[in-house]
Protein backbone atom coordinates (compact mmCIF):
# COMPACT_ATOMS: atom_id res chain seq x y z
CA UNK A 1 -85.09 -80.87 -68.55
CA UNK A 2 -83.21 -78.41 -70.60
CA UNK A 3 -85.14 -80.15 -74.03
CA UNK A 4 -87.98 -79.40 -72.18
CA UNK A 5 -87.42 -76.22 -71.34
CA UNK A 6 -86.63 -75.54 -75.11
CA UNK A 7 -89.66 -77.15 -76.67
CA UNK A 8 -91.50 -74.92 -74.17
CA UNK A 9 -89.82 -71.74 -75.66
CA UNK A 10 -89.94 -72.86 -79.09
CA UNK A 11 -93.60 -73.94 -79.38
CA UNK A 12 -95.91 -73.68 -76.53
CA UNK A 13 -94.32 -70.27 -74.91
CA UNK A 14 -93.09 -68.57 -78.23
CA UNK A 15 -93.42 -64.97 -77.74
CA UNK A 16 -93.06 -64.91 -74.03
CA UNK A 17 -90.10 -62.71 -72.83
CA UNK A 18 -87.56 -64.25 -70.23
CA UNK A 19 -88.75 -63.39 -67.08
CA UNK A 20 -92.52 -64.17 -68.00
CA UNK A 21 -91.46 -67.89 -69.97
CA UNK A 22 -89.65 -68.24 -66.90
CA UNK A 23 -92.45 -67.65 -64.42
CA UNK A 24 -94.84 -70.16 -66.64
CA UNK A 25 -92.61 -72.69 -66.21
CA UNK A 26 -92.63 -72.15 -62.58
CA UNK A 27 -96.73 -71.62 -62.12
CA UNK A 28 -98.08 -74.24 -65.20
CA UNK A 29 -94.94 -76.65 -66.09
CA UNK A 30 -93.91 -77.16 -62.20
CA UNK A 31 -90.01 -76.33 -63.58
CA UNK A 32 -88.52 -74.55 -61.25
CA UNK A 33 -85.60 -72.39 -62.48
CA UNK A 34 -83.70 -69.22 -62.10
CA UNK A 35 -84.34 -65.97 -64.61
CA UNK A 36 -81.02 -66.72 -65.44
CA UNK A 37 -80.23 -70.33 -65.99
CA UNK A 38 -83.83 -69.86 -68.19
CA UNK A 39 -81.90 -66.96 -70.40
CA UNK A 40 -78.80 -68.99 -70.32
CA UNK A 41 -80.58 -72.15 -72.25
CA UNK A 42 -82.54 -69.93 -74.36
CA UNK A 43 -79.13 -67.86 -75.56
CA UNK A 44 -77.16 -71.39 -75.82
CA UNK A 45 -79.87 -71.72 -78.64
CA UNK A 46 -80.08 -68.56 -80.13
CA UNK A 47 -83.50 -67.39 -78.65
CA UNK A 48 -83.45 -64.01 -77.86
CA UNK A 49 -86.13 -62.20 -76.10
CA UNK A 50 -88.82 -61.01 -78.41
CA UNK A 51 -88.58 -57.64 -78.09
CA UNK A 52 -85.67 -55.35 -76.70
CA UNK A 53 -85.71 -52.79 -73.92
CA UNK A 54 -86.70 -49.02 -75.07
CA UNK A 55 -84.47 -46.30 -73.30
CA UNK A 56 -87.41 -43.87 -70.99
CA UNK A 57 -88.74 -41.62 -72.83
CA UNK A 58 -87.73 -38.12 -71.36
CA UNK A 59 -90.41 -35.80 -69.87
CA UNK A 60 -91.71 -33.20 -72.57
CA UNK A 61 -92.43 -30.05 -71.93
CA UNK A 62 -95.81 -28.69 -73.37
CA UNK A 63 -96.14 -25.79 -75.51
CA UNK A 64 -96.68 -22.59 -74.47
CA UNK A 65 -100.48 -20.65 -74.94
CA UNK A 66 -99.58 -18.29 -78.75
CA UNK A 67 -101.50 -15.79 -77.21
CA UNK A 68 -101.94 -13.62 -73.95
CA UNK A 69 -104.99 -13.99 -71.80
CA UNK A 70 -105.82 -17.26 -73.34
CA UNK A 71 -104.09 -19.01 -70.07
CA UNK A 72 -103.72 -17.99 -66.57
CA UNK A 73 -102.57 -20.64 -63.82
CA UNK A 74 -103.17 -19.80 -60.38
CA UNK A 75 -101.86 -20.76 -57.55
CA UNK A 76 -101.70 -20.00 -53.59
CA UNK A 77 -98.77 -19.93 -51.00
CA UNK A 78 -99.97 -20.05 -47.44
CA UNK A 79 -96.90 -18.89 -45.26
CA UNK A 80 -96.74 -16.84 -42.32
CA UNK A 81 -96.04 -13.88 -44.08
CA UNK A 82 -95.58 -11.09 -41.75
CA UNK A 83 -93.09 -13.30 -39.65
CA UNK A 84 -95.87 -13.68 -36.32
CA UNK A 85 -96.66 -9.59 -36.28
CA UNK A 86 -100.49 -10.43 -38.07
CA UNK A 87 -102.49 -12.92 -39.05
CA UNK A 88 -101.63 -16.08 -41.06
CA UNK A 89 -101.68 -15.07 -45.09
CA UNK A 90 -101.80 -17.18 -48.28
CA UNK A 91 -100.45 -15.14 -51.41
CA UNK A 92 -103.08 -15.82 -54.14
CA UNK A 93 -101.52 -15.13 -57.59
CA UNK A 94 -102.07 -15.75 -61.47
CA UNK A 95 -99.39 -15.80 -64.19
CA UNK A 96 -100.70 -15.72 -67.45
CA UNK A 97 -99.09 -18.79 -69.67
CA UNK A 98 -98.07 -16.70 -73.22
CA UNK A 99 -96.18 -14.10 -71.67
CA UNK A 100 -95.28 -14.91 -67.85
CA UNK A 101 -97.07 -11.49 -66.81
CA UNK A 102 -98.50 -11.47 -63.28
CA UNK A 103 -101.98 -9.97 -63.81
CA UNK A 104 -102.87 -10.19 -60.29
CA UNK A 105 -101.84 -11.08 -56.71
CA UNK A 106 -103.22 -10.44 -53.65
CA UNK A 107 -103.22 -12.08 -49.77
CA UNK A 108 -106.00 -13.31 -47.92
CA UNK A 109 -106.18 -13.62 -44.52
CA UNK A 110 -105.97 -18.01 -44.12
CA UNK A 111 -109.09 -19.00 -42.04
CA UNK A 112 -108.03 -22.62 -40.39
CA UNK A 113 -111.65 -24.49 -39.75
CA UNK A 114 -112.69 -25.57 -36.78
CA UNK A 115 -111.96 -29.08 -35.28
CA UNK A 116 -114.83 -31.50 -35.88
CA UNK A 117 -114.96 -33.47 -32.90
């Protein structure tokens, strides 16, 4: 079985990483073996897995807008504002992206729909 295996790796499956040689032996050859014992007979004769794992590549941050105005993200923050003495708010703001200035912010009174029955 293990010349099998090899021949596989060598000829018919060349390319295929570990865990994928290992699950076409399982699904078209009928060999059923561990990830493992696979890697172990492949290493034994010096095949190595085609390609090597990359390390994540770590979030980026985006550049910042050159100029003011040419940005503005908004967003809104529905809280109960004035702690149960009034209605329900939602602070509504903008920050523009060059500079961090707040051109605007206001509240609006949150109106909650109706239930559809």
């Amino acid at each position: 079985m293990r010349q099998q295996v090899l021949a596989l790796a060598s000829d018919k499956y060349c390319g295929f990483n570990q865990q994928h040689f290992t699950e076409k032996l399982a699904d078209k050859e009928g060999i059923n073996l561990s990830r493992s014992t696979v890697r172990r007979m492949l290493l034994t004769r010096g095949i190595k897995s085609p390609q090597k794992r990359r390390a994540p590549k770590h979030r980026s941050r985006r550049e910042r807008y050159p100029q003011e105005g040419q940005l503005l993200q908004t967003d809104g923050s529905p809280h109960d504002w004035l702690e149960g003495r009034g209605p329900e708010l939602c602070l509504i703001g903008a920050i523009d992206d060059a500079t961090n200035y707040v051109p605007y912010a206001y509240f609006q009174e949150r109106r909650i729909p109706k239930a559809i029955c």
